[in-house]
Structure formats: C-alpha cells, structure tokens
N, C-alpha and C. Protein backbone atom coordinates (compact mmCIF):
# COMPACT_ATOMS: atom_id res chain seq x y z
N UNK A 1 63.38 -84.40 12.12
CA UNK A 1 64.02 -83.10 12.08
C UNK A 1 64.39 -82.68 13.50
N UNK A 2 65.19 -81.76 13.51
CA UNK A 2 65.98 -81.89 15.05
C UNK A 2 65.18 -80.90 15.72
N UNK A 3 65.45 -80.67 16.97
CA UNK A 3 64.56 -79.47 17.65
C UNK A 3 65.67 -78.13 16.75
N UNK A 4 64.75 -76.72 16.37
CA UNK A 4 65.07 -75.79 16.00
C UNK A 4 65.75 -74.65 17.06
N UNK A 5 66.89 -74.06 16.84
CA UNK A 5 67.60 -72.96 17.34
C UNK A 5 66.70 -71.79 16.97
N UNK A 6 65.67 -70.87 17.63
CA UNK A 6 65.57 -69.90 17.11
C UNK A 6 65.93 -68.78 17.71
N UNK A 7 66.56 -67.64 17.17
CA UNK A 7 67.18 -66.71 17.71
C UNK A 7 66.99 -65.29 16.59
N UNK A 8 66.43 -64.60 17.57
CA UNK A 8 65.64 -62.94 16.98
C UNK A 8 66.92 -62.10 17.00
N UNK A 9 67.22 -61.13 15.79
CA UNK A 9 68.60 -60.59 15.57
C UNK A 9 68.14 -59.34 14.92
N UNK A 10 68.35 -58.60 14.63
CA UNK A 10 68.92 -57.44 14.02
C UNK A 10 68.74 -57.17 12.60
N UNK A 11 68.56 -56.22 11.90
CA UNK A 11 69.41 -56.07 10.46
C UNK A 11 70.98 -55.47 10.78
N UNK A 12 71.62 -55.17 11.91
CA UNK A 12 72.71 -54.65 12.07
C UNK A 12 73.28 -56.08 12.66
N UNK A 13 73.08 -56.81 13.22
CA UNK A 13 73.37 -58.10 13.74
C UNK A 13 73.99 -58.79 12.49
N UNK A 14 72.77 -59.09 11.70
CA UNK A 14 72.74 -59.53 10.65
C UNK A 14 73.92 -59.59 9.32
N UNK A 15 74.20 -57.91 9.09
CA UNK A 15 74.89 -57.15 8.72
C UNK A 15 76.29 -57.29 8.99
N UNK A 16 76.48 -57.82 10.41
CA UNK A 16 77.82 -57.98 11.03
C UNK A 16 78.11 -59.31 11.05
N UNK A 17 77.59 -60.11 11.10
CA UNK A 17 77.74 -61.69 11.47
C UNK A 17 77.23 -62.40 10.21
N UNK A 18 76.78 -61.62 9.08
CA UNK A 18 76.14 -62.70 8.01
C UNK A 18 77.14 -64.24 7.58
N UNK A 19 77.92 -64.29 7.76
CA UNK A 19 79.12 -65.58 7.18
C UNK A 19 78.91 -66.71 8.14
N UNK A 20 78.70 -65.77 9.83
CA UNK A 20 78.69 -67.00 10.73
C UNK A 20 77.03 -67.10 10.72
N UNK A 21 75.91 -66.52 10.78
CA UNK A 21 74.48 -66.56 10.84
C UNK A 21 74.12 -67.92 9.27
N UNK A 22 75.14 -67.17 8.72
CA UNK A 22 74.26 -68.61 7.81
C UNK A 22 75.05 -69.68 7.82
N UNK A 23 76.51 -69.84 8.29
CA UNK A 23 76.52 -71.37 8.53
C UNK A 23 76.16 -71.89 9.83
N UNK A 24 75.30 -70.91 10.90
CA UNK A 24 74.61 -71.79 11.73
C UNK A 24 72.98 -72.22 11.01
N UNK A 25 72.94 -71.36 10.24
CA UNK A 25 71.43 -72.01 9.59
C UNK A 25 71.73 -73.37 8.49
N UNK A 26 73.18 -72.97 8.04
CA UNK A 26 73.16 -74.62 7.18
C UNK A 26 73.69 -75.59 7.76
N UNK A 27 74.26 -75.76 8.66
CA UNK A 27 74.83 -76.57 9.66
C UNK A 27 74.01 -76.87 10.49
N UNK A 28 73.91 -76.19 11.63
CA UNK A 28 72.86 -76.59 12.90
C UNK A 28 71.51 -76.46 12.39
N UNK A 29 71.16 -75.88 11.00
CA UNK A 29 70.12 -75.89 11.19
C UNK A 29 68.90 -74.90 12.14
N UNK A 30 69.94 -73.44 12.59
CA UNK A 30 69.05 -72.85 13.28
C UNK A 30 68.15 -72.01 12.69
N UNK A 31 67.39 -71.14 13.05
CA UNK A 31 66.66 -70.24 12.24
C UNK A 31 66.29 -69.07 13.03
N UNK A 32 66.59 -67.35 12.29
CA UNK A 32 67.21 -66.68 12.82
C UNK A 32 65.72 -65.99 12.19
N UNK A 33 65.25 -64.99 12.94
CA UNK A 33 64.02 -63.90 13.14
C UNK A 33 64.79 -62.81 12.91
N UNK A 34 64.72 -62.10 11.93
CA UNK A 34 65.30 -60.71 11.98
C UNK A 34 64.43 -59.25 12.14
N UNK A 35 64.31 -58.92 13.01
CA UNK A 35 63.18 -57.95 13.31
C UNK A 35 63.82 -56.36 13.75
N UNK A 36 62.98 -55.50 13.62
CA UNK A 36 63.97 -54.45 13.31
C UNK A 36 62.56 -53.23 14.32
N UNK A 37 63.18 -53.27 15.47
CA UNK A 37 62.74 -52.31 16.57
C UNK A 37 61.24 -53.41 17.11
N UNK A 38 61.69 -54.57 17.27
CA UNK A 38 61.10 -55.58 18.03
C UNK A 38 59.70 -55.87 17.12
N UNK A 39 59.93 -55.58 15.75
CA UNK A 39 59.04 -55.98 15.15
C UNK A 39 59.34 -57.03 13.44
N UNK A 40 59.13 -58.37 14.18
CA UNK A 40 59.67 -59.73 13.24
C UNK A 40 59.20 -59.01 11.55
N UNK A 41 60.46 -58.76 11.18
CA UNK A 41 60.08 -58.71 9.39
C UNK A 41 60.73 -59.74 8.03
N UNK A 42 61.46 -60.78 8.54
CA UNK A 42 61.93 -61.63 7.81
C UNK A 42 62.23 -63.16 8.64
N UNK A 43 62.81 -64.09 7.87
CA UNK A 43 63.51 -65.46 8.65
C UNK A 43 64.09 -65.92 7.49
N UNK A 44 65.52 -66.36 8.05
CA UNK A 44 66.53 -67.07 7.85
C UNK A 44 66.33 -68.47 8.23
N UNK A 45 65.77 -69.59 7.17
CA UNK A 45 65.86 -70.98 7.48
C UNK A 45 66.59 -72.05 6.79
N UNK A 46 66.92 -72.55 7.38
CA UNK A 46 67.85 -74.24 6.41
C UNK A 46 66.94 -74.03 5.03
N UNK A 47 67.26 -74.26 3.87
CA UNK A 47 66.73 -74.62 2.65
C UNK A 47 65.53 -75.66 2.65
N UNK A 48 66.02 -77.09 3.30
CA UNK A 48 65.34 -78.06 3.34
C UNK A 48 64.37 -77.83 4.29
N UNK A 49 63.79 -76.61 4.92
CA UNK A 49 63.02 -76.32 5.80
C UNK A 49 62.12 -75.91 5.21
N UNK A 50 62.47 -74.30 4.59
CA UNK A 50 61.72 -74.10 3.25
C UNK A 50 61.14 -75.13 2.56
N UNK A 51 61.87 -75.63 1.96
CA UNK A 51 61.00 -76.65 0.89
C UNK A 51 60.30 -77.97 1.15
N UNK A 52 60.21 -78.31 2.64
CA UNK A 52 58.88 -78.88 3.81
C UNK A 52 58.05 -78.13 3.36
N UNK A 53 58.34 -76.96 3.81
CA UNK A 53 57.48 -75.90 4.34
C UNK A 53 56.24 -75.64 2.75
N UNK A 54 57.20 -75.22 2.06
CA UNK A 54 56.24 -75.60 0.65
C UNK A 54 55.39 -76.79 -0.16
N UNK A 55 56.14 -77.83 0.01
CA UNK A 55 55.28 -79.43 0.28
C UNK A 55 54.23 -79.07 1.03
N UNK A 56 54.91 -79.07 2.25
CA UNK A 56 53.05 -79.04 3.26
C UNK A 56 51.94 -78.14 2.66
N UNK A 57 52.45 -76.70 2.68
CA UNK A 57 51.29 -76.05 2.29
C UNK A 57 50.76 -76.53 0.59
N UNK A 58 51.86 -76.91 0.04
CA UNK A 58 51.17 -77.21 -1.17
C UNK A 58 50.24 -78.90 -1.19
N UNK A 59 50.51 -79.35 -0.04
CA UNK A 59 49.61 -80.72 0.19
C UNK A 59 48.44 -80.20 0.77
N UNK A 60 48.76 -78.98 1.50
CA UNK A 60 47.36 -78.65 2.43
C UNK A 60 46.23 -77.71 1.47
N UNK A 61 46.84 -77.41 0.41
CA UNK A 61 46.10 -76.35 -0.56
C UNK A 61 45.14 -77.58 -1.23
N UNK A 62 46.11 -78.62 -1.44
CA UNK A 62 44.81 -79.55 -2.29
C UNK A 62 44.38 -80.13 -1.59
N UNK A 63 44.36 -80.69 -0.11
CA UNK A 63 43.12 -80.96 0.60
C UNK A 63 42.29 -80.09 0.71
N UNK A 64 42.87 -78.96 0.89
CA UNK A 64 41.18 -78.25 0.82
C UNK A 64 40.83 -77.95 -0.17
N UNK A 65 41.21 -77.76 -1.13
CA UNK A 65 40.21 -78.10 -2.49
C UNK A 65 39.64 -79.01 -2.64
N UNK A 66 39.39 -80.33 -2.28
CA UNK A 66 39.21 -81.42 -2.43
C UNK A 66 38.10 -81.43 -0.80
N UNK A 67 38.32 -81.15 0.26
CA UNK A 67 37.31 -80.75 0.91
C UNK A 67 36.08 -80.59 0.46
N UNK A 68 36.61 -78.67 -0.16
CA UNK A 68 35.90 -78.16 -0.64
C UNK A 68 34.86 -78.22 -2.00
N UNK A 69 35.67 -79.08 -2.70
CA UNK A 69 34.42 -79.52 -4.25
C UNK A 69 33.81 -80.52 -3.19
N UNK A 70 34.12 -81.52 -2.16
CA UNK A 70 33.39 -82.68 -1.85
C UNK A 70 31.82 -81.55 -1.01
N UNK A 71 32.15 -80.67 -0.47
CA UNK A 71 31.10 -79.90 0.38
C UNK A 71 30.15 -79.63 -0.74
N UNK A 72 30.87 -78.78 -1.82
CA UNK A 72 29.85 -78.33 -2.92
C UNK A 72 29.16 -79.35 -3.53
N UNK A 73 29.53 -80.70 -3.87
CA UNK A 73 29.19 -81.72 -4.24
C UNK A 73 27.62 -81.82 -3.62
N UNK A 74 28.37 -82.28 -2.12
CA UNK A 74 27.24 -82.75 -1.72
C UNK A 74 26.41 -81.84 -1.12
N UNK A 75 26.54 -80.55 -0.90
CA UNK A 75 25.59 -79.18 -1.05
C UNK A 75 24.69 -79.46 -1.81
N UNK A 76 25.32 -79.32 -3.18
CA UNK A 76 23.95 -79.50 -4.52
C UNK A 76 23.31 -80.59 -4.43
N UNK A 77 24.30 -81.67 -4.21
CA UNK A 77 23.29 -82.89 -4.06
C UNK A 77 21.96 -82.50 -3.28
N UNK A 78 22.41 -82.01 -2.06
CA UNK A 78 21.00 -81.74 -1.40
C UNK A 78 20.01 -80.58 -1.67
N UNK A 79 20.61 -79.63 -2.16
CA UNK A 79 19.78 -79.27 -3.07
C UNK A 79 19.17 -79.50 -3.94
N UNK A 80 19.54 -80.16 -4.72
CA UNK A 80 18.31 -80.87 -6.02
C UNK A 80 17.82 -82.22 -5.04
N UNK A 81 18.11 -82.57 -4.29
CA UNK A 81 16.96 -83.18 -3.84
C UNK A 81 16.04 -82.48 -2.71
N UNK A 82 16.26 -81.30 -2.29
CA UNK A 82 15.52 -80.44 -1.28
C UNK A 82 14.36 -80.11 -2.99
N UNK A 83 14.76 -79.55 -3.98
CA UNK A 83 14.41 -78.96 -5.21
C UNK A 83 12.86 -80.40 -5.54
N UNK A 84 13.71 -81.18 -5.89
CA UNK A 84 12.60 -82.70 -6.11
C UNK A 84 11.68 -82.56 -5.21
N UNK A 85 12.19 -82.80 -3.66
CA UNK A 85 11.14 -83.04 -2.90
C UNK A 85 10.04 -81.91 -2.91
N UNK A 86 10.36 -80.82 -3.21
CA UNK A 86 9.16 -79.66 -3.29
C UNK A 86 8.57 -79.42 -4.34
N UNK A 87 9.36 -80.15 -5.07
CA UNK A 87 8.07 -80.30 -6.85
C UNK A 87 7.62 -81.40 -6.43
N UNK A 88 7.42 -82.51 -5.68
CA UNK A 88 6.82 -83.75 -5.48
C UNK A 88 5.79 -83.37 -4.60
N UNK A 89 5.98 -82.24 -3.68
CA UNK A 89 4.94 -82.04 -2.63
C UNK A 89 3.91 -80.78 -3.49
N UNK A 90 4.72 -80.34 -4.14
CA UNK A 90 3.55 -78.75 -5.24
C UNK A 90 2.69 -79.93 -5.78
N UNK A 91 3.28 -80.94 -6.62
CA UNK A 91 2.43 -81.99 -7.39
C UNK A 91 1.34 -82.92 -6.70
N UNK A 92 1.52 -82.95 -5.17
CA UNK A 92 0.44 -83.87 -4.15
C UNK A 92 -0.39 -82.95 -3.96
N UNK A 93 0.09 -81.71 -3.86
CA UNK A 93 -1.15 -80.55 -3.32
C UNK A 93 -1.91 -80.03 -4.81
N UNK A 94 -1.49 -79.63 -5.60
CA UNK A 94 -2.43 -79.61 -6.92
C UNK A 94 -2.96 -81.07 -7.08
N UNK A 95 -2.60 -81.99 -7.22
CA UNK A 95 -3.55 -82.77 -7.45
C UNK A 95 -4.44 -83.13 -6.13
N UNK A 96 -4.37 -83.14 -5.02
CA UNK A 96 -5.91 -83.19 -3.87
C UNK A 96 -6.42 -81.75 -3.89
N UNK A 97 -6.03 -80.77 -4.37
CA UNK A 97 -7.23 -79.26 -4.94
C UNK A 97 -7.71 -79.68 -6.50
N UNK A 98 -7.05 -80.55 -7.38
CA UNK A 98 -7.87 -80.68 -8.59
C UNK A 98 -9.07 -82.01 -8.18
N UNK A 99 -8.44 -83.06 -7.42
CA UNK A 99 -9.57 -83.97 -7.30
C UNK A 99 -10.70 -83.30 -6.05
N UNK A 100 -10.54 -82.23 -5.14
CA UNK A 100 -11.52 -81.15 -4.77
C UNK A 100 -12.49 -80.43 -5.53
N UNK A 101 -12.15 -79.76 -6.40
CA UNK A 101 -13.08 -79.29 -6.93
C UNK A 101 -14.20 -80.04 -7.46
N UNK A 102 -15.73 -79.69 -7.88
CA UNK A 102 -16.47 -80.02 -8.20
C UNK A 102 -16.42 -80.02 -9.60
C-alpha cells in the first residue's frame, strides 16, 4: 500500500471541494481528517482501506478470543489442580491426626 496523503479540512472545505476531495481519496488514495474548530470528527478513506481496516480488526477480535479462552483454559486448569492438591494435603493431615490419636 502506498505511503498515505493525509490532510485535515473543514466541513466548509469539504462542502466546497467534495467532487475533487473524493477523487483524491479514490485515485491517490489520500485520506482527508475533517475536523471542525481543530477538533478531528470524521475521515474520508479509499474503500479498500476501510475494508483492511475491518479484516484486521476482525482478525484481531478472534485472536483475542482465542488468547483469551486459551488463558481461561489454562487458569482452571490450574485451578483444579491448585483444588486437588489441597484435598490431597487436607487428606495427609487427617490421616497423621487419625493415626495420632490414641
């Protein structure tokens, strides 16, 4: 993908130039920030940028799900064996207080 044009504009910019603003976004490919009293509230990008842009995050949503069941996985795993090992140690200590007693 080529290096990106980005250029911060207006809604009055916008407003005035929309015919040429979007065939530099489908052509060159630039991508235009439209912010309104120096504060970014939209973007103008190539299509095929967008729909990267949705691939990725939708590839990055199921790695971390997939992270995330593997953590829980092996969380519990260690939990039921943290769980075992302390019914194995309750069961060593009742039985050397039952073979204690008289």
């Amino acid at each position: 993908m080529a290096t990106l044009n980005r250029t911060e504009i207006t809604p009055m910019d916008l407003r005035a130039r929309t015919g040429d603003i979007l065939d530099h976004v489908r052509l060159r490919h630039d991508v235009f920030i439209i912010s309104r009293r120096g504060e970014p509230m939209a973007a103008l990008v190539p299509v095929e940028r967008l729909k990267r842009m949705e691939e990725l995050g939708a590839k990055y949503a199921t790695l971390m799900m997939k992270v995330q069941q593997q953590f829980n996985d092996s969380t519990r795993a260690d939990l039921e064996e943290v769980e075992r090992e302390a019914e194995e140690a309750t069961e060593r200590v009742r039985a050397k207080q039952t073979r204690k007693r008289p």
